[in-house]
PDB file of N, CA and C in Angstrom:
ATOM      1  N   UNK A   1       0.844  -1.174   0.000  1.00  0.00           N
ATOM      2  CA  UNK A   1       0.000   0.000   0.000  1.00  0.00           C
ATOM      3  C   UNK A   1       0.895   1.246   0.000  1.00  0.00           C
ATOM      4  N   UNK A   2       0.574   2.112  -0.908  1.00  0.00           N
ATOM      5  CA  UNK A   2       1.133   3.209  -0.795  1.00  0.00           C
ATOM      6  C   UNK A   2       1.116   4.442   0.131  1.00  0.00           C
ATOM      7  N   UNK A   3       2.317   5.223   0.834  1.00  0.00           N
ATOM      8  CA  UNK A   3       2.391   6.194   1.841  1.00  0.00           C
ATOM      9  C   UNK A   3       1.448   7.497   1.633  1.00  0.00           C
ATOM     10  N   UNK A   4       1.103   7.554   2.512  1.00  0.00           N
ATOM     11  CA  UNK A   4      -0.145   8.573   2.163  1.00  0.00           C
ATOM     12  C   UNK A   4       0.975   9.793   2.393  1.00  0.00           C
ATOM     13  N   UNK A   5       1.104  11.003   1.315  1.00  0.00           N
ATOM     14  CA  UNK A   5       1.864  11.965   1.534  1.00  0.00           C
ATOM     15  C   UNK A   5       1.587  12.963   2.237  1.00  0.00           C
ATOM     16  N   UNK A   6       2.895  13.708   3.148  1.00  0.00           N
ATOM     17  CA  UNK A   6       2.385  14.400   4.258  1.00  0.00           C
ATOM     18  C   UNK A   6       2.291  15.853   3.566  1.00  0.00           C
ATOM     19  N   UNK A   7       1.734  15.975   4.560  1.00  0.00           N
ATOM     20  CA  UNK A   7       0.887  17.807   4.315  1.00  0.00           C
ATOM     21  C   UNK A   7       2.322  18.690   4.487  1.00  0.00           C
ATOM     22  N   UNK A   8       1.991  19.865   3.286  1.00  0.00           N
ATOM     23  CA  UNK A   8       3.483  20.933   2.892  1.00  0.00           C
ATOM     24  C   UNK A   8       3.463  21.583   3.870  1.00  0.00           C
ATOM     25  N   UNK A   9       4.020  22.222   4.674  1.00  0.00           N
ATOM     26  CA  UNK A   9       4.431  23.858   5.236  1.00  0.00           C
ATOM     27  C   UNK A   9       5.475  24.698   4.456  1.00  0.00           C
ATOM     28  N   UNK A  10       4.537  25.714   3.737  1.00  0.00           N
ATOM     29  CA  UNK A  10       5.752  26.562   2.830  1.00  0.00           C
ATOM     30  C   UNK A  10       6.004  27.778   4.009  1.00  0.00           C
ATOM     31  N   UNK A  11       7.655  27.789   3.870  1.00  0.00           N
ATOM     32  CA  UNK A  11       8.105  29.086   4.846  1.00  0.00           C
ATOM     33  C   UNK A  11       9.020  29.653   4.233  1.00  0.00           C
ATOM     34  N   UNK A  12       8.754  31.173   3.959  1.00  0.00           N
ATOM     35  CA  UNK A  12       9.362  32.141   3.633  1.00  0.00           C
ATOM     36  C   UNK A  12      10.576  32.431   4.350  1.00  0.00           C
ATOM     37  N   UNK A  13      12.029  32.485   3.607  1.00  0.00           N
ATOM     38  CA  UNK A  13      13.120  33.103   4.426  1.00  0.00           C
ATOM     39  C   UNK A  13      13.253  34.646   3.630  1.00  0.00           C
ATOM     40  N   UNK A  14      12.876  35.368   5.003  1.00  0.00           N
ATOM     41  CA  UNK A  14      13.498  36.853   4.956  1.00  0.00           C
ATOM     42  C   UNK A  14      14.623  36.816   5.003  1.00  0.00           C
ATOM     43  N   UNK A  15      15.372  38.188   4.183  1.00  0.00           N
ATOM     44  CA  UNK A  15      16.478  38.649   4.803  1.00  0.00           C
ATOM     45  C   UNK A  15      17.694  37.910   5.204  1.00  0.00           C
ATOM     46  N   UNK A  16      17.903  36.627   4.775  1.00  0.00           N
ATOM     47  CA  UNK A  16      18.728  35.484   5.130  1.00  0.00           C
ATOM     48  C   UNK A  16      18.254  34.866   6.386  1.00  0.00           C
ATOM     49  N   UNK A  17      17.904  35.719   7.635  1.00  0.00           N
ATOM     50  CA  UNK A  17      17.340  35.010   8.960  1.00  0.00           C
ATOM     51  C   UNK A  17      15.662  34.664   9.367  1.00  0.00           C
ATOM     52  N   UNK A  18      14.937  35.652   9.112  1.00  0.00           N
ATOM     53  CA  UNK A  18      13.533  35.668   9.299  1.00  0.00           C
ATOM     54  C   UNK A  18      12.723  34.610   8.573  1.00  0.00           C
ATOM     55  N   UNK A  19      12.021  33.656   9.280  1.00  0.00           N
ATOM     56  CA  UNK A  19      11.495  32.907   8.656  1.00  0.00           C
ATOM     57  C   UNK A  19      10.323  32.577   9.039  1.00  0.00           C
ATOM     58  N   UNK A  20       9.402  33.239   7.939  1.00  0.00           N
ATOM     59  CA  UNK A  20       7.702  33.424   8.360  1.00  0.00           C
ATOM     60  C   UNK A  20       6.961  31.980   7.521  1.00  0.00           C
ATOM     61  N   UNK A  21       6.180  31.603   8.872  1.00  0.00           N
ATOM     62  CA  UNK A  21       5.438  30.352   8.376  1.00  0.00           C
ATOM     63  C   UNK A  21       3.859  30.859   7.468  1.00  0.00           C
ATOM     64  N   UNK A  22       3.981  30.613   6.080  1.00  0.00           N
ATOM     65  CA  UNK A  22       2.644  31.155   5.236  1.00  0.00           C
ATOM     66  C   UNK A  22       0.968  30.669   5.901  1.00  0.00           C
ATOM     67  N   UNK A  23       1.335  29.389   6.454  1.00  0.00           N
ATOM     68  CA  UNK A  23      -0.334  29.230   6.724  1.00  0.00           C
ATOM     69  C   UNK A  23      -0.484  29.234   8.443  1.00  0.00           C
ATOM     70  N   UNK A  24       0.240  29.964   9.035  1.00  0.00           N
ATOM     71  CA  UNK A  24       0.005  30.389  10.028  1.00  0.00           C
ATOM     72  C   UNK A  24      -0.612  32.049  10.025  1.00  0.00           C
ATOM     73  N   UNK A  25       0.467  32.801   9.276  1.00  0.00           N
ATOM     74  CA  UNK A  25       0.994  33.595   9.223  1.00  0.00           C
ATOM     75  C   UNK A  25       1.664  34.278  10.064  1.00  0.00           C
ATOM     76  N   UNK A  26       2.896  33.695  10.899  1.00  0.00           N
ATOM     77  CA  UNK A  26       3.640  34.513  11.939  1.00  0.00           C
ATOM     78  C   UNK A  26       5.165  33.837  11.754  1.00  0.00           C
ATOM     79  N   UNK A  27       5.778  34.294  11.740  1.00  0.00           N
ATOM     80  CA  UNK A  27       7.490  33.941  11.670  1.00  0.00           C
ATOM     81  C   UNK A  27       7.796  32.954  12.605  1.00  0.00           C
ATOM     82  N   UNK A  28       8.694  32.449  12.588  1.00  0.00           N
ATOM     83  CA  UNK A  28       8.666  30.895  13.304  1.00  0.00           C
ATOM     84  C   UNK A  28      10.307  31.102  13.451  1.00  0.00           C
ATOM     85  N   UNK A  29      10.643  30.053  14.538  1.00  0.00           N
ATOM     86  CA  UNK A  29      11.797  29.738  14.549  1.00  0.00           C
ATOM     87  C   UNK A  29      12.486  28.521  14.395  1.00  0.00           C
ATOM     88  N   UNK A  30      13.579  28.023  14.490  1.00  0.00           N
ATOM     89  CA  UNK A  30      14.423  26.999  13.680  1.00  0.00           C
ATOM     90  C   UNK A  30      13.191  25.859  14.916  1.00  0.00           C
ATOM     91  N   UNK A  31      13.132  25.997  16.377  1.00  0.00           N
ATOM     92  CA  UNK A  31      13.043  24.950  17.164  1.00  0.00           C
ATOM     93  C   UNK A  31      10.938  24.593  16.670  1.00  0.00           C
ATOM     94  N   UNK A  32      10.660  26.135  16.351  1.00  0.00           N
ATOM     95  CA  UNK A  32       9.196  25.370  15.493  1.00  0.00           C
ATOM     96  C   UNK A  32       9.752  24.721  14.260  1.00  0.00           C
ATOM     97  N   UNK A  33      10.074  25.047  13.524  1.00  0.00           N
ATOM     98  CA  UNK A  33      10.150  23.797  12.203  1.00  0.00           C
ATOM     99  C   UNK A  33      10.474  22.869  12.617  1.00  0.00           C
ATOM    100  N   UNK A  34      11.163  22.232  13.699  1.00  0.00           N
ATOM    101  CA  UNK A  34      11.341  21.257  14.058  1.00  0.00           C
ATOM    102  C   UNK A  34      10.204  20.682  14.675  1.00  0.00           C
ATOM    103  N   UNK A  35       9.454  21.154  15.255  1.00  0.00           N
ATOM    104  CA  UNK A  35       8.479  20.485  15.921  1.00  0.00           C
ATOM    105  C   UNK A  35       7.268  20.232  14.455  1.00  0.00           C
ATOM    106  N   UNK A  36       7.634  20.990  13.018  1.00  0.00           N
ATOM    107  CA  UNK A  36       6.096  20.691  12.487  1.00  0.00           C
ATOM    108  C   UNK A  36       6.614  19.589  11.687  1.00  0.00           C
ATOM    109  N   UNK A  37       7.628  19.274  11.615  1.00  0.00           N
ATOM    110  CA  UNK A  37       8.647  18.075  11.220  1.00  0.00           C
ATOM    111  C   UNK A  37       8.144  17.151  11.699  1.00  0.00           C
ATOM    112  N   UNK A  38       8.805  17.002  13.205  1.00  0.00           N
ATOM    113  CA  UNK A  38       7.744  15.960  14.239  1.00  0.00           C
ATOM    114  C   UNK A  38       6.668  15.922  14.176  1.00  0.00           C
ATOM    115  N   UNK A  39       5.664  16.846  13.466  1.00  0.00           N
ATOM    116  CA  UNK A  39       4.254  16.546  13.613  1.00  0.00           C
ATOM    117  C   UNK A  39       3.757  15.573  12.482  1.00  0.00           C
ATOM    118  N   UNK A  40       4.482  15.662  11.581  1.00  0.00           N
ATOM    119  CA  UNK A  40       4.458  15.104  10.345  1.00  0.00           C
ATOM    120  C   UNK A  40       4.511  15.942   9.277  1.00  0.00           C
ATOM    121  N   UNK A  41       4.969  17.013   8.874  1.00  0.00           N
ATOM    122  CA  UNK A  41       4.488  18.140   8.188  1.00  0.00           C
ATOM    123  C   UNK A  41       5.830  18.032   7.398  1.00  0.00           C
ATOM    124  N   UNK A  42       5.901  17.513   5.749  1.00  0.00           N
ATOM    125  CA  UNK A  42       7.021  18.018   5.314  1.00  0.00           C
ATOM    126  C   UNK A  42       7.453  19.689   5.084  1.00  0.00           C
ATOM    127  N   UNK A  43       8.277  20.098   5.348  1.00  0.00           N
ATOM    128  CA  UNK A  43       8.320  21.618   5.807  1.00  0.00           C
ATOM    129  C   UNK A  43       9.716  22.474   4.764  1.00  0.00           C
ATOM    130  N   UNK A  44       9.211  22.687   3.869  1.00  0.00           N
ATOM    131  CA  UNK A  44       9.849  23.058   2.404  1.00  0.00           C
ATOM    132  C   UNK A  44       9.671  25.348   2.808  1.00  0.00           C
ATOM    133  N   UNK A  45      11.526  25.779   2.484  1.00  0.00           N
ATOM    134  CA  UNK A  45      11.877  26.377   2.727  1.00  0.00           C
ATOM    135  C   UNK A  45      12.049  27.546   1.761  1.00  0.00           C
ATOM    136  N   UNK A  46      11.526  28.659   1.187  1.00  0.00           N
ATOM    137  CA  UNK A  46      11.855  29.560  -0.278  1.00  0.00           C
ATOM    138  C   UNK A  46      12.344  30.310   0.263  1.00  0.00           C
ATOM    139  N   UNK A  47      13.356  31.731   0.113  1.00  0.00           N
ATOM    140  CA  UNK A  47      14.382  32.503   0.266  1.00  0.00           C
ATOM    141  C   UNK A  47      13.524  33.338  -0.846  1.00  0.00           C
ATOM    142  N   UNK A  48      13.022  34.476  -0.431  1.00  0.00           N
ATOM    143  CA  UNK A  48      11.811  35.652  -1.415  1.00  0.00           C
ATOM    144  C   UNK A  48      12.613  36.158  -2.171  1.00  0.00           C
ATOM    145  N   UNK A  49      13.674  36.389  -1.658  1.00  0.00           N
ATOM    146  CA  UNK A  49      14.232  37.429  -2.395  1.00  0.00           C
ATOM    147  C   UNK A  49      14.509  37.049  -3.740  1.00  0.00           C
ATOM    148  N   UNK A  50      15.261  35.583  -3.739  1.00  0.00           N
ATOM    149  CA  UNK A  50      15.735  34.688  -5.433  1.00  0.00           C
ATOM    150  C   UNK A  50      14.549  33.956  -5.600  1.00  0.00           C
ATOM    151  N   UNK A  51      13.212  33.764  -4.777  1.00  0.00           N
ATOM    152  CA  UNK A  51      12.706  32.647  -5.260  1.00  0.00           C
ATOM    153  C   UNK A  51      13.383  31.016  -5.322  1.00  0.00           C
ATOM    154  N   UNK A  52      14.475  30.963  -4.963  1.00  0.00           N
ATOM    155  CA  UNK A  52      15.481  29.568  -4.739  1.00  0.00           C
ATOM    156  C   UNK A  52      14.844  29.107  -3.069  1.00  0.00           C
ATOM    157  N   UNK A  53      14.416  27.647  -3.831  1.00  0.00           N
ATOM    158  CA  UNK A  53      14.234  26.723  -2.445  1.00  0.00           C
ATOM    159  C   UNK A  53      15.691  26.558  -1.520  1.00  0.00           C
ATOM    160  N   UNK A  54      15.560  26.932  -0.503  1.00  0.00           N
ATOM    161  CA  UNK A  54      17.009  26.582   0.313  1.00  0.00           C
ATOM    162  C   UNK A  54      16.504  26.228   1.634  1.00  0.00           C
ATOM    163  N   UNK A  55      16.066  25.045   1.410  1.00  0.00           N
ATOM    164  CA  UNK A  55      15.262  23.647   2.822  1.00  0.00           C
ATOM    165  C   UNK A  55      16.608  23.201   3.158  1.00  0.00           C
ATOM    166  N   UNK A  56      17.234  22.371   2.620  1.00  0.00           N
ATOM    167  CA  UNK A  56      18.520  22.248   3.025  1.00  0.00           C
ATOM    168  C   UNK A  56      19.871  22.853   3.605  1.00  0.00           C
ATOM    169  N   UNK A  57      19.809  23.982   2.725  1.00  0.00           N
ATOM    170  CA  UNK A  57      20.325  24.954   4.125  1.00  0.00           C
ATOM    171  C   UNK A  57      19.687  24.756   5.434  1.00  0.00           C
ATOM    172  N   UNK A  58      18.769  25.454   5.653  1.00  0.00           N
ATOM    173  CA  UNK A  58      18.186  25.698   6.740  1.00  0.00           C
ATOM    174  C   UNK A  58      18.322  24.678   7.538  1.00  0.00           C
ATOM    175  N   UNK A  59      17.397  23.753   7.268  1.00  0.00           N
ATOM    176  CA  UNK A  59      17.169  22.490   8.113  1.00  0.00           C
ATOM    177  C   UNK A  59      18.704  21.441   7.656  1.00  0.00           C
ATOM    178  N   UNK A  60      19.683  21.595   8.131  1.00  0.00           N
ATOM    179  CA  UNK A  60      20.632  21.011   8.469  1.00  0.00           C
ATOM    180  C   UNK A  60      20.533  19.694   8.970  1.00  0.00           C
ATOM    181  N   UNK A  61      21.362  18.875   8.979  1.00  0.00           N
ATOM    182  CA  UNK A  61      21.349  17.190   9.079  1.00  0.00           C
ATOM    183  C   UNK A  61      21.508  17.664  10.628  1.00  0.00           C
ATOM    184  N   UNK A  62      20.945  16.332  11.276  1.00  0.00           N
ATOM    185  CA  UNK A  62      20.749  16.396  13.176  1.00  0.00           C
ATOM    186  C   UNK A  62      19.614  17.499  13.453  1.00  0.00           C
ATOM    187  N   UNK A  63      19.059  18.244  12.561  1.00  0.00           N
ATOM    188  CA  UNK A  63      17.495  18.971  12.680  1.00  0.00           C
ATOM    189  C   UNK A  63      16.426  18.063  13.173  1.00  0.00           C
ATOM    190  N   UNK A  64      16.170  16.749  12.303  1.00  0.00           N
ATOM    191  CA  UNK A  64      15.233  15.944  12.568  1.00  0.00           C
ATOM    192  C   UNK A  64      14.951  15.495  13.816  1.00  0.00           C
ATOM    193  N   UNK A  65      13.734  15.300  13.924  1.00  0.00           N
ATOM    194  CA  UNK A  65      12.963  14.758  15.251  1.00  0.00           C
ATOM    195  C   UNK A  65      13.691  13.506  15.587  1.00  0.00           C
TER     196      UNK A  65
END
């Protein structure tokens, strides 16, 4: 049976540091993305300024729950 896919969280990086969660709408910090991680929430990262996804930056290896 196939994995039922988890629900997106798109988050805006300001400014290189600021990072506002879109369907909340309030800026979040590194220790919330971690927790919407743990919730199950794949949690995908855009940088406004280039439009360039940079999830991997951000969320660094040893991030995970």
């Amino acid at each position: 049976m196939p994995r039922k896919p988890r629900p997106r969280r798109l988050i805006n990086r300001y400014a290189q540091t600021r990072l506002y969660d879109v369907a909340s709408g309030t800026y979040v910090s590194l220790d919330r993305l971690k927790e919407l991680r743990s919730e199950g929430y794949e949690v995908v990262v855009r940088e406004v300024e280039t439009g360039r996804f940079v999830t991997e930056e951000v969320l660094r290896p040893g991030l995970d729950a």
